[in-house]
C-alpha atoms as a PDB file:
ATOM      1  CA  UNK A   1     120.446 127.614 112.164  1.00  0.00           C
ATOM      2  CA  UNK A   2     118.761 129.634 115.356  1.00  0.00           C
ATOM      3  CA  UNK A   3     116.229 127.214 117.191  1.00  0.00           C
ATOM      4  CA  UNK A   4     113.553 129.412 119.134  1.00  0.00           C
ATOM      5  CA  UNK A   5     113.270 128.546 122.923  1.00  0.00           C
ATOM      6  CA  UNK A   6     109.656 128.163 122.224  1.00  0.00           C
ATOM      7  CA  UNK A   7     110.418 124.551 120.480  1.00  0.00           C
ATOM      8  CA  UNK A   8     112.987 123.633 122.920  1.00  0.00           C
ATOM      9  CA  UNK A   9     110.964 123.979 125.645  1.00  0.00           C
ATOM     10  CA  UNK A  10     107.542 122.857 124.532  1.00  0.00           C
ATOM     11  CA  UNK A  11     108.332 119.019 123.740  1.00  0.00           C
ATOM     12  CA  UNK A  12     105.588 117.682 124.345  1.00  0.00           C
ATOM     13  CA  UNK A  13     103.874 116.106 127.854  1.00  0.00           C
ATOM     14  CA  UNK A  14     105.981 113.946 129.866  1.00  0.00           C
ATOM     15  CA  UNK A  15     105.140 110.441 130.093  1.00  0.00           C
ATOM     16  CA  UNK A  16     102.644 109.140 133.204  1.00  0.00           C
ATOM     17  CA  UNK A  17     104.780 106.391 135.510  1.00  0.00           C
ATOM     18  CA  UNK A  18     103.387 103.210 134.573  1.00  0.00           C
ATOM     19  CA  UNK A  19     101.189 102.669 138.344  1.00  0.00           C
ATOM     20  CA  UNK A  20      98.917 105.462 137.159  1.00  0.00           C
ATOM     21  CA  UNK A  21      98.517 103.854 133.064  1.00  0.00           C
ATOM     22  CA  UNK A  22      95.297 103.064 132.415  1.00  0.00           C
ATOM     23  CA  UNK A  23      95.921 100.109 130.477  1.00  0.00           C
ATOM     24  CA  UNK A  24      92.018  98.274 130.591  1.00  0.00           C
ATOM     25  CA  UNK A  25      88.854  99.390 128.744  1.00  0.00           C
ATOM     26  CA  UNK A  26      85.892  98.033 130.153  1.00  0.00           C
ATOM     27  CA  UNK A  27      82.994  98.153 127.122  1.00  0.00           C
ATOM     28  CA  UNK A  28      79.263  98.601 128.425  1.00  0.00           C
ATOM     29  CA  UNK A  29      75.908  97.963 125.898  1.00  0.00           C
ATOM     30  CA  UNK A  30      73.787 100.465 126.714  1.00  0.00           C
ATOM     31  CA  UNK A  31      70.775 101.725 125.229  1.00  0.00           C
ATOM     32  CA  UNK A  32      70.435 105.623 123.563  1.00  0.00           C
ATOM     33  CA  UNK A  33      68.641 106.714 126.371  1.00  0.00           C
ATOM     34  CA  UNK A  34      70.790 105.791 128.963  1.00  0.00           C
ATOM     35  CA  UNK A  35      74.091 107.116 127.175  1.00  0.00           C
ATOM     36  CA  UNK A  36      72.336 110.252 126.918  1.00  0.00           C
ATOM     37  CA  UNK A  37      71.566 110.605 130.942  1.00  0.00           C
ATOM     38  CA  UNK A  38      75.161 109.378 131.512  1.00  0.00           C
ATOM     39  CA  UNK A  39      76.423 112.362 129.645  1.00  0.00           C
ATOM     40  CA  UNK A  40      74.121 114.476 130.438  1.00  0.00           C
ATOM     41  CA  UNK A  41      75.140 114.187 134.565  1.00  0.00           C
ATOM     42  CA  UNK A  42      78.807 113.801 133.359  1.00  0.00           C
ATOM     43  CA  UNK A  43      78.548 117.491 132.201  1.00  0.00           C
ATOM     44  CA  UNK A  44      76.697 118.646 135.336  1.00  0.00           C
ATOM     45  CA  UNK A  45      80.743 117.944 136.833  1.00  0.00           C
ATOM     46  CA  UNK A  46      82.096 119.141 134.367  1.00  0.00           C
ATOM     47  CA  UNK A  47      83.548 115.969 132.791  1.00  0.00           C
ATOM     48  CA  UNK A  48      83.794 113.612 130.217  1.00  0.00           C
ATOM     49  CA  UNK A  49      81.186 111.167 130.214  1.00  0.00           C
ATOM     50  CA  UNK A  50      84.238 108.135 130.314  1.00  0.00           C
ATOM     51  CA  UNK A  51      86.091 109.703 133.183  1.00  0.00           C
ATOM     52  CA  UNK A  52      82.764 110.787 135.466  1.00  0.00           C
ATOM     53  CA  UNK A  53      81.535 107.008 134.586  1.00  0.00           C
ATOM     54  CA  UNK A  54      84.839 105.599 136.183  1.00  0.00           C
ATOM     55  CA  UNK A  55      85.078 107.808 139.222  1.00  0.00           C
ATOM     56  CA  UNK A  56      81.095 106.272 140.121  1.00  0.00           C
ATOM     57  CA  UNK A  57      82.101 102.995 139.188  1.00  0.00           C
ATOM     58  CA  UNK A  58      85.146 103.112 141.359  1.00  0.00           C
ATOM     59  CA  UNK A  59      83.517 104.881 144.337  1.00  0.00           C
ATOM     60  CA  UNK A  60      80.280 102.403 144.243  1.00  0.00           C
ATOM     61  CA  UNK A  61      82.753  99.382 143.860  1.00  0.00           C
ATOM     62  CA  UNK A  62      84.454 100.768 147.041  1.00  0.00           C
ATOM     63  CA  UNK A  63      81.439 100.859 148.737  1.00  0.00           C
ATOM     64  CA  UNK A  64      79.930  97.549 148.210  1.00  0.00           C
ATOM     65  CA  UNK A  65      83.383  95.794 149.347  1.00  0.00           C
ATOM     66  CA  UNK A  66      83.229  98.212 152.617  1.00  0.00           C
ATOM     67  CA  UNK A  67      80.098  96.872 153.699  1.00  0.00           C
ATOM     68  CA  UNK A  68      81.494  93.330 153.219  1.00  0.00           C
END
């Protein structure tokens, strides 16, 4: 049987190192109206609404404790 180097090669994506998993999900009620302007600036960066709401979240949470 001839395997194609295509298949050999193209596995599949290596695995993250575990410091970088995201292993939490933080769950937010929100109302329609404020999903909707959450993904509505996550696509003025050009990103999903989960990963621009993160990046904010992060950055404003670094903020607050610098000020401490």
């Amino acid at each position: 049987m001839s395997f194609c180097c295509y298949c050999i090669r193209m596995r599949g994506r290596p695995k993250k190192a575990e410091p970088d998993a995201m292993t939490y999900m933080l769950r937010i009620r929100m109302t329609e109206a404020d999903r909707a302007l959450m993904e509505e600036a996550a696509k003025s960066k050009s990103l999903e609404t989960s990963t621009w709401a993160r990046s904010e979240l992060v950055g404003l949470a670094r903020k607050i404790l610098k000020g401490k």
